[in-house]
N, C-alpha and C. Protein backbone atom coordinates (compact mmCIF):
# COMPACT_ATOMS: atom_id res chain seq x y z
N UNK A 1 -3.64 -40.41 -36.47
CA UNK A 1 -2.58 -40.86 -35.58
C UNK A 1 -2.07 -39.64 -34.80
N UNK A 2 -1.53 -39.59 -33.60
CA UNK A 2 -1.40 -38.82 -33.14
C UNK A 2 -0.15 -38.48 -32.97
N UNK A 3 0.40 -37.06 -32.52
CA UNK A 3 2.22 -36.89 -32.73
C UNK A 3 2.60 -36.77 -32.11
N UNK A 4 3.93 -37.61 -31.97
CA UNK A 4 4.67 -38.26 -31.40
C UNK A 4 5.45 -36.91 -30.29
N UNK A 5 5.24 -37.44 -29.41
CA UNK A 5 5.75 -36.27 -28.19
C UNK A 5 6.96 -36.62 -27.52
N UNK A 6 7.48 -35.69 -27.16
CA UNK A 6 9.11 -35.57 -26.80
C UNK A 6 8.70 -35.10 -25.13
N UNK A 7 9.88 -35.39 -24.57
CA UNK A 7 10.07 -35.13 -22.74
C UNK A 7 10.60 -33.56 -22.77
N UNK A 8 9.79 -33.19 -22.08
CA UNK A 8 10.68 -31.89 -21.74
C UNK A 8 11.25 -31.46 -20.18
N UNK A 9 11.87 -31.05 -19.84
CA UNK A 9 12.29 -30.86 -18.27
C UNK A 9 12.54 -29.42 -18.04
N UNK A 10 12.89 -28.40 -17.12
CA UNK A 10 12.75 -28.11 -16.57
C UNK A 10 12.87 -27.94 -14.84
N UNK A 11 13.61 -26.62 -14.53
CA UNK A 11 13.68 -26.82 -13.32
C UNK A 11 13.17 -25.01 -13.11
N UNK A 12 11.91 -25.12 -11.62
CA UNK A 12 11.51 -23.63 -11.42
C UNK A 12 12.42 -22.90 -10.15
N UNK A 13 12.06 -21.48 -9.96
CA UNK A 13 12.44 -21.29 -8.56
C UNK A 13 11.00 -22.14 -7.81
N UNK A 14 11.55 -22.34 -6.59
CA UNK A 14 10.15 -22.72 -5.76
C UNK A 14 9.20 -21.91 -5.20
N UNK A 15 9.38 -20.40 -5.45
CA UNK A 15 8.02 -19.82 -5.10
C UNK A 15 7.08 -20.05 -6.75
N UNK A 16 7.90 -19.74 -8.10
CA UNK A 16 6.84 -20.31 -9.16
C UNK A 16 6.64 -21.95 -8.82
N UNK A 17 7.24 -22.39 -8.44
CA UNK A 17 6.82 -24.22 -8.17
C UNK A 17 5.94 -24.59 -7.39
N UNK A 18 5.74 -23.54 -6.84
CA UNK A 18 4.81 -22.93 -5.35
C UNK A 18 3.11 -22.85 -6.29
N UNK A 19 3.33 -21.91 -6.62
CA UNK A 19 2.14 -20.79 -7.36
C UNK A 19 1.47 -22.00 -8.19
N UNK A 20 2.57 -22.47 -9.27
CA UNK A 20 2.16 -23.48 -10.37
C UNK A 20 1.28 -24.98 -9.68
N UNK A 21 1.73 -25.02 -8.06
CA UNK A 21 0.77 -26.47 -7.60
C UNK A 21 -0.45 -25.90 -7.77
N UNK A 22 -0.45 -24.69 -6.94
CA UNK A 22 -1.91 -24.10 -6.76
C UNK A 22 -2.70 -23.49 -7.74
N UNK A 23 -2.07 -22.88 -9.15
CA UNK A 23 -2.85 -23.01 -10.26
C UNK A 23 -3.09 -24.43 -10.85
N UNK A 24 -2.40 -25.53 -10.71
CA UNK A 24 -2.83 -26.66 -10.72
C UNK A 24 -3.89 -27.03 -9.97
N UNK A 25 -4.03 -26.95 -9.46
CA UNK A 25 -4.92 -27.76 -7.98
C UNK A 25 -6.49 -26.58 -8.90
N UNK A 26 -6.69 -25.65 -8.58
CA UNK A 26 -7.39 -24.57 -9.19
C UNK A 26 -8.26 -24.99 -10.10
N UNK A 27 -6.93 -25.82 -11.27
CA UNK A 27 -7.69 -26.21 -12.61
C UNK A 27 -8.03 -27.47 -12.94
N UNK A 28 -7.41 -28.23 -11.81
CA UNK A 28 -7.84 -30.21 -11.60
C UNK A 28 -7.28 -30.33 -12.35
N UNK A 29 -5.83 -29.93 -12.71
CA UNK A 29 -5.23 -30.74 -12.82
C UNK A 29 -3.51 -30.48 -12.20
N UNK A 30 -2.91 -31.80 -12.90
CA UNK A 30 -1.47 -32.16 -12.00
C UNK A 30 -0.99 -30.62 -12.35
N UNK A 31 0.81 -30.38 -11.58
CA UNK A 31 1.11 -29.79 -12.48
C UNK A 31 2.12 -29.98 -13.14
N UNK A 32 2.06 -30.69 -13.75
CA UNK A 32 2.99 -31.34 -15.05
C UNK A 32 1.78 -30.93 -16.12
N UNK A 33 0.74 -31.49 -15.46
CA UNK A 33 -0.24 -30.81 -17.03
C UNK A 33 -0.68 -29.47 -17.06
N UNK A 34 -0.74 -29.14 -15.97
CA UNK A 34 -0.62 -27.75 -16.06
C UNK A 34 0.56 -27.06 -17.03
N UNK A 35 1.26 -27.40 -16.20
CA UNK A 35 2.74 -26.48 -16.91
C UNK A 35 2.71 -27.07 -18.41
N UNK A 36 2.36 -28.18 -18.80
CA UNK A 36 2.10 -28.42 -20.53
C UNK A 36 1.18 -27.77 -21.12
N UNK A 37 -0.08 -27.65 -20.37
CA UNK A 37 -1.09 -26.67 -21.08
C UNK A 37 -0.46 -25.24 -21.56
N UNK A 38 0.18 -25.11 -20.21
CA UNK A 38 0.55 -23.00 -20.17
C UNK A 38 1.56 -23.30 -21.39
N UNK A 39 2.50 -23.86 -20.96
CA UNK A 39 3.81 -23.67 -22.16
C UNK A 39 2.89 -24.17 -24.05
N UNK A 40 2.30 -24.79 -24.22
CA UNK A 40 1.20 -25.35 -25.25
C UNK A 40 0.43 -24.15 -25.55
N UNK A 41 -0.33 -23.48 -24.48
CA UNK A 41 -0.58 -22.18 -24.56
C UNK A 41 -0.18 -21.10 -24.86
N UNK A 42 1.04 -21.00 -24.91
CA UNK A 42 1.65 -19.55 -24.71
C UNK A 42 2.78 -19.81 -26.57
N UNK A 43 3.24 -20.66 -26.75
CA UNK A 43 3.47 -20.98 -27.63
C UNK A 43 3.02 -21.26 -29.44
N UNK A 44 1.35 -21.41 -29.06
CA UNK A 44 0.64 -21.56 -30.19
C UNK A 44 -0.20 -20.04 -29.98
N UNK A 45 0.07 -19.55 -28.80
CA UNK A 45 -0.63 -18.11 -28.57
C UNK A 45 -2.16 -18.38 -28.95
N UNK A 46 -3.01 -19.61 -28.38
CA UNK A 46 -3.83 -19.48 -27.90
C UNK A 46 -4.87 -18.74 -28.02
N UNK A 47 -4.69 -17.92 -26.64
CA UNK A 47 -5.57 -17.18 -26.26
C UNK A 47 -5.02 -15.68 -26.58
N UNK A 48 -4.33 -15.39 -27.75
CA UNK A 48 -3.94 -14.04 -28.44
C UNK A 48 -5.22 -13.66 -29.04
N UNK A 49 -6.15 -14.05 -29.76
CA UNK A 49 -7.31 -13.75 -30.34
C UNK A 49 -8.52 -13.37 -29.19
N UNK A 50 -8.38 -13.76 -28.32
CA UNK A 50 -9.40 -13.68 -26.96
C UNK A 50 -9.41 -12.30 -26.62
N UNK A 51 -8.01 -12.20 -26.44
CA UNK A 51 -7.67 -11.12 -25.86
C UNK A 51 -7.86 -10.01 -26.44
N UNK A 52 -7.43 -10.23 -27.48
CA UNK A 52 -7.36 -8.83 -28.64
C UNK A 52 -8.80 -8.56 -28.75
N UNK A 53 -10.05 -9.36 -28.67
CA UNK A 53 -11.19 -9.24 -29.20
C UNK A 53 -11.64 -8.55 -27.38
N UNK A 54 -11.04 -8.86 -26.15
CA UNK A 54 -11.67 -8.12 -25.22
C UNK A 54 -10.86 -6.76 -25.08
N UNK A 55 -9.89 -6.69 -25.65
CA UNK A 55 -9.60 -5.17 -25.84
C UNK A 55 -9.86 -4.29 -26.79
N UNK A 56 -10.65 -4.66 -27.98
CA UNK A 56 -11.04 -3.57 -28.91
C UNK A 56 -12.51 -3.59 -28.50
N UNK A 57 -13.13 -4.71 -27.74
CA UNK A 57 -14.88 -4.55 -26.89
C UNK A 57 -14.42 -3.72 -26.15
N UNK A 58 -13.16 -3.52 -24.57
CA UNK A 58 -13.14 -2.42 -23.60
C UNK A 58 -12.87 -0.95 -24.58
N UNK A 59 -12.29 -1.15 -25.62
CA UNK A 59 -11.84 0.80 -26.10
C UNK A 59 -13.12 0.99 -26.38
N UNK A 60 -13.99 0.33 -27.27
CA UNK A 60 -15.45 0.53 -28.31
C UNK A 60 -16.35 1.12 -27.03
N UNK A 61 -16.14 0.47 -25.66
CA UNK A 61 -17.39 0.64 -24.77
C UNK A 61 -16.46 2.20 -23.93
N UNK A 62 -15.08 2.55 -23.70
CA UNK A 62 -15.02 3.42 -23.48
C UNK A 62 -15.20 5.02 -23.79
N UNK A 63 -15.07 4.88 -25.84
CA UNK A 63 -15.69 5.71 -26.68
C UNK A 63 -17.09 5.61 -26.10
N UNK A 64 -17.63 5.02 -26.06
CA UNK A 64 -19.04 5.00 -25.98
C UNK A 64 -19.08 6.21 -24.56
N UNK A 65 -18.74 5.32 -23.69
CA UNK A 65 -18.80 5.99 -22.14
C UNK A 65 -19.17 7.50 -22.02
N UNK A 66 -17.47 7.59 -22.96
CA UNK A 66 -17.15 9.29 -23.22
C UNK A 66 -18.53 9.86 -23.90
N UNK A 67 -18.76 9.55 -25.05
CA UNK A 67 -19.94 9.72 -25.98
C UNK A 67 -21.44 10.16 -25.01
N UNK A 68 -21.27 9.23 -23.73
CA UNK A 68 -22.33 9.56 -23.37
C UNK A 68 -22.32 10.49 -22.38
N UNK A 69 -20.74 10.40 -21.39
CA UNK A 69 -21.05 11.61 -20.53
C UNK A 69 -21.39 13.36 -21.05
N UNK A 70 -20.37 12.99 -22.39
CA UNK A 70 -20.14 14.47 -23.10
C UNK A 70 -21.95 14.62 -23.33
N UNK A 71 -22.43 14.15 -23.09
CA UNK A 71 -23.85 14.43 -24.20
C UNK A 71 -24.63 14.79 -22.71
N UNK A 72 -24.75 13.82 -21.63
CA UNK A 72 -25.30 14.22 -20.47
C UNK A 72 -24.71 15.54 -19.42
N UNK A 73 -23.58 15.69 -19.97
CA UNK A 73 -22.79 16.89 -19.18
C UNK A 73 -23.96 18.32 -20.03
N UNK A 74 -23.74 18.10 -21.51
CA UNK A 74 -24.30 19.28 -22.31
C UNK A 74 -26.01 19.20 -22.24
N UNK A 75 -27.07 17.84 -21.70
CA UNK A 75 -28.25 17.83 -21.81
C UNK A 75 -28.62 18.54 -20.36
N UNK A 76 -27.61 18.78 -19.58
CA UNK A 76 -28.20 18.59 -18.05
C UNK A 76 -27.60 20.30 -17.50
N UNK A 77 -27.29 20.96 -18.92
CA UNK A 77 -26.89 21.85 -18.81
C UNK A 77 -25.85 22.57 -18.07
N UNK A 78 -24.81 21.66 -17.98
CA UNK A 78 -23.50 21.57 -16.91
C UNK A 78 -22.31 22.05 -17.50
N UNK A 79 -22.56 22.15 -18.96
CA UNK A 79 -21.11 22.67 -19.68
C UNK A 79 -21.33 22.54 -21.01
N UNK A 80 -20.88 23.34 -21.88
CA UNK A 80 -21.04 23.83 -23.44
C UNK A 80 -20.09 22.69 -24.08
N UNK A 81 -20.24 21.94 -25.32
CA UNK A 81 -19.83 21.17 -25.69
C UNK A 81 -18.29 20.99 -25.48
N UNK A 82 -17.15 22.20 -25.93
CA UNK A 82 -16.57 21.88 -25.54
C UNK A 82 -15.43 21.78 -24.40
N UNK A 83 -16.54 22.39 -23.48
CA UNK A 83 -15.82 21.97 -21.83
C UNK A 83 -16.44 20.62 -21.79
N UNK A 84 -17.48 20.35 -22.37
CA UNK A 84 -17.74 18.75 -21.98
C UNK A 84 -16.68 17.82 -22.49
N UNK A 85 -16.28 18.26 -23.53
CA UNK A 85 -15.12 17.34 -24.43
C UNK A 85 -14.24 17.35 -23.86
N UNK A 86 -13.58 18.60 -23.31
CA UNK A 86 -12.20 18.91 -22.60
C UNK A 86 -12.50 17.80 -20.84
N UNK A 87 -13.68 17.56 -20.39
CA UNK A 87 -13.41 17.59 -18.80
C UNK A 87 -13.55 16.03 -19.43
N UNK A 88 -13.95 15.67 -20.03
CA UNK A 88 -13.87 14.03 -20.85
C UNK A 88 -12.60 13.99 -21.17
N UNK A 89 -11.68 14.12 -21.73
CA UNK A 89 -10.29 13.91 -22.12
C UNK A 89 -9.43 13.81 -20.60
N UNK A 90 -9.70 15.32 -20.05
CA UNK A 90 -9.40 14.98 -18.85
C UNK A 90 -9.58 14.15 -17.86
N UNK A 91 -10.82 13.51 -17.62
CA UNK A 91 -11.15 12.71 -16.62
C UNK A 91 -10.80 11.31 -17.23
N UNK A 92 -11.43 11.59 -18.28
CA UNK A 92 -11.52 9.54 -18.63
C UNK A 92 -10.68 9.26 -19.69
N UNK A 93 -9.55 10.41 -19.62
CA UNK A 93 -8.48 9.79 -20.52
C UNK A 93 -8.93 8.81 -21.91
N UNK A 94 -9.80 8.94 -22.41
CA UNK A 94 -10.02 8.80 -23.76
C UNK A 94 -9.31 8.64 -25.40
């Protein structure tokens, strides 16, 4: 059986009342269902696990990055390990 749902209301400024047709329209749908999805969304936090899993993939691939310039800076004979480490901290903030 399914649970029993309550009215909710709401009033926006009209540039978000604005934005919210056109992320409606975007996603096919109204935006009344829109705005139920997002608030449904943001509330059960969703897409908190998504996220978290594409930000510990972007740090993992930026270690990496570093990992590899430091190694091509020192193979290509451009700088002793640790000016390679130092111009890595510096540049790519690591």
């Amino acid at each position: 059986m399914a649970e029993r749902s309550e009215t909710v209301s709401f009033r926006l400024p009209a540039s978000l009342a604005g934005q919210l047709r056109e992320l409606a329209t975007q996603a096919g749908e109204s935006p009344g269902e829109h705005a139920r999805r997002l608030v449904s969304d943001a509330i059960t936090n969703r897409h908190h696990e998504e996220i978290t899993e594409v930000k510990e993939t972007l740090q993992k691939l930026r270690e990496d990055m570093a990992t590899a310039v430091v190694a091509l800076l020192i193979r290509a004979g451009k700088a002793e390990n640790h000016e390679a480490e130092e111009w890595v901290k510096r540049n790519l903030r690591v």
